[in-house]
C-alpha atoms as a PDB file:
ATOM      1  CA  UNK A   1      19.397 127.938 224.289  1.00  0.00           C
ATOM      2  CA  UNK A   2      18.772 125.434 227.265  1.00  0.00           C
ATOM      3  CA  UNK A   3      20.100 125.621 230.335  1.00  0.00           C
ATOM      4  CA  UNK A   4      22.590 122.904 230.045  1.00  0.00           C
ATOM      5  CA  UNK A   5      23.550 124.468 226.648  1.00  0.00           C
ATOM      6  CA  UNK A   6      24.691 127.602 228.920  1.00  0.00           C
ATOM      7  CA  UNK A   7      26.384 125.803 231.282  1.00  0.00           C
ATOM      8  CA  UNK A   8      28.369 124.071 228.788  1.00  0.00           C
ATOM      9  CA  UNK A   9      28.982 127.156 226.780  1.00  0.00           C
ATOM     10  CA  UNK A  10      30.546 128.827 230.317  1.00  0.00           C
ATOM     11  CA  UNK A  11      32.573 125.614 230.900  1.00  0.00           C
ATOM     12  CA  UNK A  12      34.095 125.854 227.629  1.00  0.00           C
ATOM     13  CA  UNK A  13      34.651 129.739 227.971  1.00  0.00           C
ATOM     14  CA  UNK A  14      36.162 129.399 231.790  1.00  0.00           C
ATOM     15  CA  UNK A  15      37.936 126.279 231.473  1.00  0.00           C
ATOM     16  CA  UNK A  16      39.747 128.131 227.970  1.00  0.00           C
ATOM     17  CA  UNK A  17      40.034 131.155 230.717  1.00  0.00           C
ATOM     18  CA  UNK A  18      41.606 128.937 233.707  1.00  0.00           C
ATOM     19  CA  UNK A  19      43.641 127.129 231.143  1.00  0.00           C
ATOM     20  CA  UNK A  20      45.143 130.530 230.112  1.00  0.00           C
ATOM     21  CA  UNK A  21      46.091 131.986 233.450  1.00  0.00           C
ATOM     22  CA  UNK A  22      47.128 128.466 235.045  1.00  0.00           C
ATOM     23  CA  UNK A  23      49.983 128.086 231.880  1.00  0.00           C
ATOM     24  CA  UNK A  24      50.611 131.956 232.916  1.00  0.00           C
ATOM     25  CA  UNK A  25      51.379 130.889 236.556  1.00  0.00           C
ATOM     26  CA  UNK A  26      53.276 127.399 235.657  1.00  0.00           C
ATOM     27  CA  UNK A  27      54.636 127.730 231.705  1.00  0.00           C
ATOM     28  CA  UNK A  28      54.681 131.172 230.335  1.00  0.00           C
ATOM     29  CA  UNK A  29      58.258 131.436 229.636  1.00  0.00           C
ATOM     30  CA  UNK A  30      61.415 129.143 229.062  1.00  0.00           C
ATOM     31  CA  UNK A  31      64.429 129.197 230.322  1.00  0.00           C
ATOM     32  CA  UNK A  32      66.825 130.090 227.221  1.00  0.00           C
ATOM     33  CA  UNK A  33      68.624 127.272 225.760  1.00  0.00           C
ATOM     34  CA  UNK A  34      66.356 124.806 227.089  1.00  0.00           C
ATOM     35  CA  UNK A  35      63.038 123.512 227.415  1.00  0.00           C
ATOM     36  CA  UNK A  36      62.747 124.031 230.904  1.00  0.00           C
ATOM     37  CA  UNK A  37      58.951 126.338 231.438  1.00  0.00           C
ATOM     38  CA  UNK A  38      58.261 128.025 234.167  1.00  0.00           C
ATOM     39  CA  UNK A  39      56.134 130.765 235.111  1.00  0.00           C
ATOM     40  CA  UNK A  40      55.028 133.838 237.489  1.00  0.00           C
ATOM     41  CA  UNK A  41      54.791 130.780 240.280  1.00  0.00           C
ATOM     42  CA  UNK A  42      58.157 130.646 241.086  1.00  0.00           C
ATOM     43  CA  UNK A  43      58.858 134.441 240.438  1.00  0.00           C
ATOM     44  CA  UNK A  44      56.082 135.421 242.583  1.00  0.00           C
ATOM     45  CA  UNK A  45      57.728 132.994 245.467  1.00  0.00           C
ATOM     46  CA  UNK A  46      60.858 134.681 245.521  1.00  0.00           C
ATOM     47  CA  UNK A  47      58.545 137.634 247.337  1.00  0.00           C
ATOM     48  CA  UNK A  48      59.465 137.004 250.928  1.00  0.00           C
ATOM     49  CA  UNK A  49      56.424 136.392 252.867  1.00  0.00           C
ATOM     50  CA  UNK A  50      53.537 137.515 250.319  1.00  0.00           C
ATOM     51  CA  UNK A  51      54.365 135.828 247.018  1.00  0.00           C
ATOM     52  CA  UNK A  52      53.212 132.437 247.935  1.00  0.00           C
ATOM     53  CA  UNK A  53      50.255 134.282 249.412  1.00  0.00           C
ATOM     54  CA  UNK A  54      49.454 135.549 245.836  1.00  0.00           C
ATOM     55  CA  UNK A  55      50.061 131.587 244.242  1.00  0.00           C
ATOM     56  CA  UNK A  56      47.796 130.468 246.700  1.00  0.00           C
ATOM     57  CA  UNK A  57      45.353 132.660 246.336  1.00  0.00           C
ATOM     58  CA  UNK A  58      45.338 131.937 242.518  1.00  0.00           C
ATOM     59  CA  UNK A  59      45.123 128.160 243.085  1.00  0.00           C
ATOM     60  CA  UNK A  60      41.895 128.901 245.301  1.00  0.00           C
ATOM     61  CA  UNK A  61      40.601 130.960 242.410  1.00  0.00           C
ATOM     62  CA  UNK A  62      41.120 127.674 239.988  1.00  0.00           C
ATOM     63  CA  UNK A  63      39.876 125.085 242.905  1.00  0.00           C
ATOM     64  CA  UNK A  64      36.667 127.253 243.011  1.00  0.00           C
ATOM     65  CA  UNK A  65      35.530 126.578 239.711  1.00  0.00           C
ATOM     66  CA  UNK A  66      35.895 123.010 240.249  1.00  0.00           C
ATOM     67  CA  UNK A  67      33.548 123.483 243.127  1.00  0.00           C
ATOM     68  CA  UNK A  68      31.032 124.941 240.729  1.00  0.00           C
ATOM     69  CA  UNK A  69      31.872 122.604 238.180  1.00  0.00           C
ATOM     70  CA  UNK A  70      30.519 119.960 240.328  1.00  0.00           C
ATOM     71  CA  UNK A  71      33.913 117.753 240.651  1.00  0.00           C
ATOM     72  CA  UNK A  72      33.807 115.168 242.746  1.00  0.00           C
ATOM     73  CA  UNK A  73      35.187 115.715 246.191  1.00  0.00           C
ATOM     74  CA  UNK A  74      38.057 112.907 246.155  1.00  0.00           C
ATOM     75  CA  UNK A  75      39.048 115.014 242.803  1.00  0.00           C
ATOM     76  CA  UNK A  76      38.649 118.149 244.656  1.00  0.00           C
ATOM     77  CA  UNK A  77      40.757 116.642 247.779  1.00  0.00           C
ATOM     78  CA  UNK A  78      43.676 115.781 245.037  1.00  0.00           C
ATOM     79  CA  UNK A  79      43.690 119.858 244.091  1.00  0.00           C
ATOM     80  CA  UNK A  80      43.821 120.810 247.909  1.00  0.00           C
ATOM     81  CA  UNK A  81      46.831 118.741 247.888  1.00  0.00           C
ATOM     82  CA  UNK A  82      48.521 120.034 245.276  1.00  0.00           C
ATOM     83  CA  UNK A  83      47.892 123.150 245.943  1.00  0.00           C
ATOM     84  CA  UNK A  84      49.150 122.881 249.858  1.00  0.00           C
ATOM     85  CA  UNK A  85      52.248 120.769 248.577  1.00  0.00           C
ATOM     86  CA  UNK A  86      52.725 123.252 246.474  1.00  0.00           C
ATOM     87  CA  UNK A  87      52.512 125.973 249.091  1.00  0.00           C
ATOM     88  CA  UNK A  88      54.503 123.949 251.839  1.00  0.00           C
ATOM     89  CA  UNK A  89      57.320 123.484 249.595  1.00  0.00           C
ATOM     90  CA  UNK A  90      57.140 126.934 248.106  1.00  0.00           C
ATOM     91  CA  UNK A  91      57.877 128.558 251.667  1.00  0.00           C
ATOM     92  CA  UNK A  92      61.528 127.477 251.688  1.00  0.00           C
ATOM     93  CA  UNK A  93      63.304 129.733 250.178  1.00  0.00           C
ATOM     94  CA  UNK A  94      64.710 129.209 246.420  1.00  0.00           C
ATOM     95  CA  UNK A  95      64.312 125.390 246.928  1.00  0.00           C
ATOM     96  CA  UNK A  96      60.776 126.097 246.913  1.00  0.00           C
ATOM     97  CA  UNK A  97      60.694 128.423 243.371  1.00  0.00           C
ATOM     98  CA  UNK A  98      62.845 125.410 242.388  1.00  0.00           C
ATOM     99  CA  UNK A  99      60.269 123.000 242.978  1.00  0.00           C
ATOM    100  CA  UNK A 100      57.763 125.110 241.602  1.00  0.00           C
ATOM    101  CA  UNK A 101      59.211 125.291 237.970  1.00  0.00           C
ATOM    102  CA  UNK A 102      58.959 121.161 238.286  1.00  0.00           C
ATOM    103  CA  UNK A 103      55.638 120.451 240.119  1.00  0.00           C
ATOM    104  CA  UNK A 104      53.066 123.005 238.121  1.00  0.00           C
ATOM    105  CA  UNK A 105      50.471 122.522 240.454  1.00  0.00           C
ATOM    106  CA  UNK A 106      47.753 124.963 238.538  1.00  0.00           C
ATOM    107  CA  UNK A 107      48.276 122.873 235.546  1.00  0.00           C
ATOM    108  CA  UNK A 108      47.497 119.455 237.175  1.00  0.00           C
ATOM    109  CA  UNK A 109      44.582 120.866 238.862  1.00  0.00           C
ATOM    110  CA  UNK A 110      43.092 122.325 236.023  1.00  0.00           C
ATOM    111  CA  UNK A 111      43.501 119.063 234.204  1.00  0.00           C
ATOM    112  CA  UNK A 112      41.699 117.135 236.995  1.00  0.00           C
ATOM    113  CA  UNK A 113      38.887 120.246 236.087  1.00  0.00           C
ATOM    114  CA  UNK A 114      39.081 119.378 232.538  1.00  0.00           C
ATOM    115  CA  UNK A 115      38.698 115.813 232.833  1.00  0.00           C
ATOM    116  CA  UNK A 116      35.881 115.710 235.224  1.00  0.00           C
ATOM    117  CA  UNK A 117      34.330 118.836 232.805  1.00  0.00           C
ATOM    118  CA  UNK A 118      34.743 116.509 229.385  1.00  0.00           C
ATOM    119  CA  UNK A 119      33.705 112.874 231.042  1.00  0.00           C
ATOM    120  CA  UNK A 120      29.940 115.118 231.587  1.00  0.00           C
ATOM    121  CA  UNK A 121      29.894 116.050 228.198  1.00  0.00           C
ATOM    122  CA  UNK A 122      27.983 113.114 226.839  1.00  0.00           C
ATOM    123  CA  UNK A 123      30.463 112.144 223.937  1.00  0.00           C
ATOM    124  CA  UNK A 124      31.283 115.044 223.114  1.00  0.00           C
ATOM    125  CA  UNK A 125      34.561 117.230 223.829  1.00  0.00           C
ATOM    126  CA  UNK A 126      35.292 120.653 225.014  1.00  0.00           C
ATOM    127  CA  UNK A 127      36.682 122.927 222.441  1.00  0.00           C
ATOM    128  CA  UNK A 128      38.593 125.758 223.579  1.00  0.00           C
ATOM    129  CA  UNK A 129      42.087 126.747 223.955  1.00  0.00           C
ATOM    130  CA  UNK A 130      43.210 124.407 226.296  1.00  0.00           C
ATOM    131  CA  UNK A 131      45.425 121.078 226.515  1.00  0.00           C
ATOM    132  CA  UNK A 132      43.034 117.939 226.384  1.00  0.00           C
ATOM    133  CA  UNK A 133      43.710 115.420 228.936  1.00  0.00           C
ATOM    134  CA  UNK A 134      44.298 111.611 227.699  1.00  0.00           C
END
């Protein structure tokens, strides 16, 4: 197995990884009666002080990879803003875990991942269990 053919092989296995624990911090659960998803995002933010500590460190955790992945650094300056938008807002209390049930900002960074990941991949797609991007 080449080199490339490892690197593709751990994109497939992280991105399916990321995928999984961005839907667990933006979609795990609905809201009963509904189809409103949320997920351990806004929970953790009702945590005075360290919860959106914890979401932010996840986000890093997620921008990393695009780092390694080799995404472009206008793509990569998108995720920072997300992710501080994301923080910002998250800071006011309950208006902020609000927001955060809305703006999923794991999920839209780890489709800007995805993307970037897939558009390498010389016609050929990513299989794994994650959402593809259009």
């Amino acid at each position: 197995m080449s080199t490339d053919d490892n690197r593709e092989s751990m994109n497939r296995e992280t991105l399916a990884k990321l995928w999984r624990l961005s839907r667990l911090m933006d979609n795990a659960f609905v809201i009963p009666g509904t189809n409103i998803r949320y997920g351990l995002d806004p929970l953790l933010g009702l945590i005075p002080g360290i919860g959106d500590t914890i979401t932010v460190a996840v986000s890093a955790y997620i921008y990393s990879f695009a780092k390694r992945a080799g995404v472009p650094g206008h793509q990569r300056m998108r995720m920072v803003w997300n992710i501080f938008v994301d923080w910002l807002v998250g800071l006011i209390p309950l208006v902020g875990d609000i927001f955060d049930v809305k703006f999923k900002a794991n999920i839209k960074n780890i489709a800007i991942i995805t993307k970037y990941v897939e558009s390498q991949v010389s016609g050929a797609s990513i299989e794994g269990d994650y959402e593809r991007v259009a």
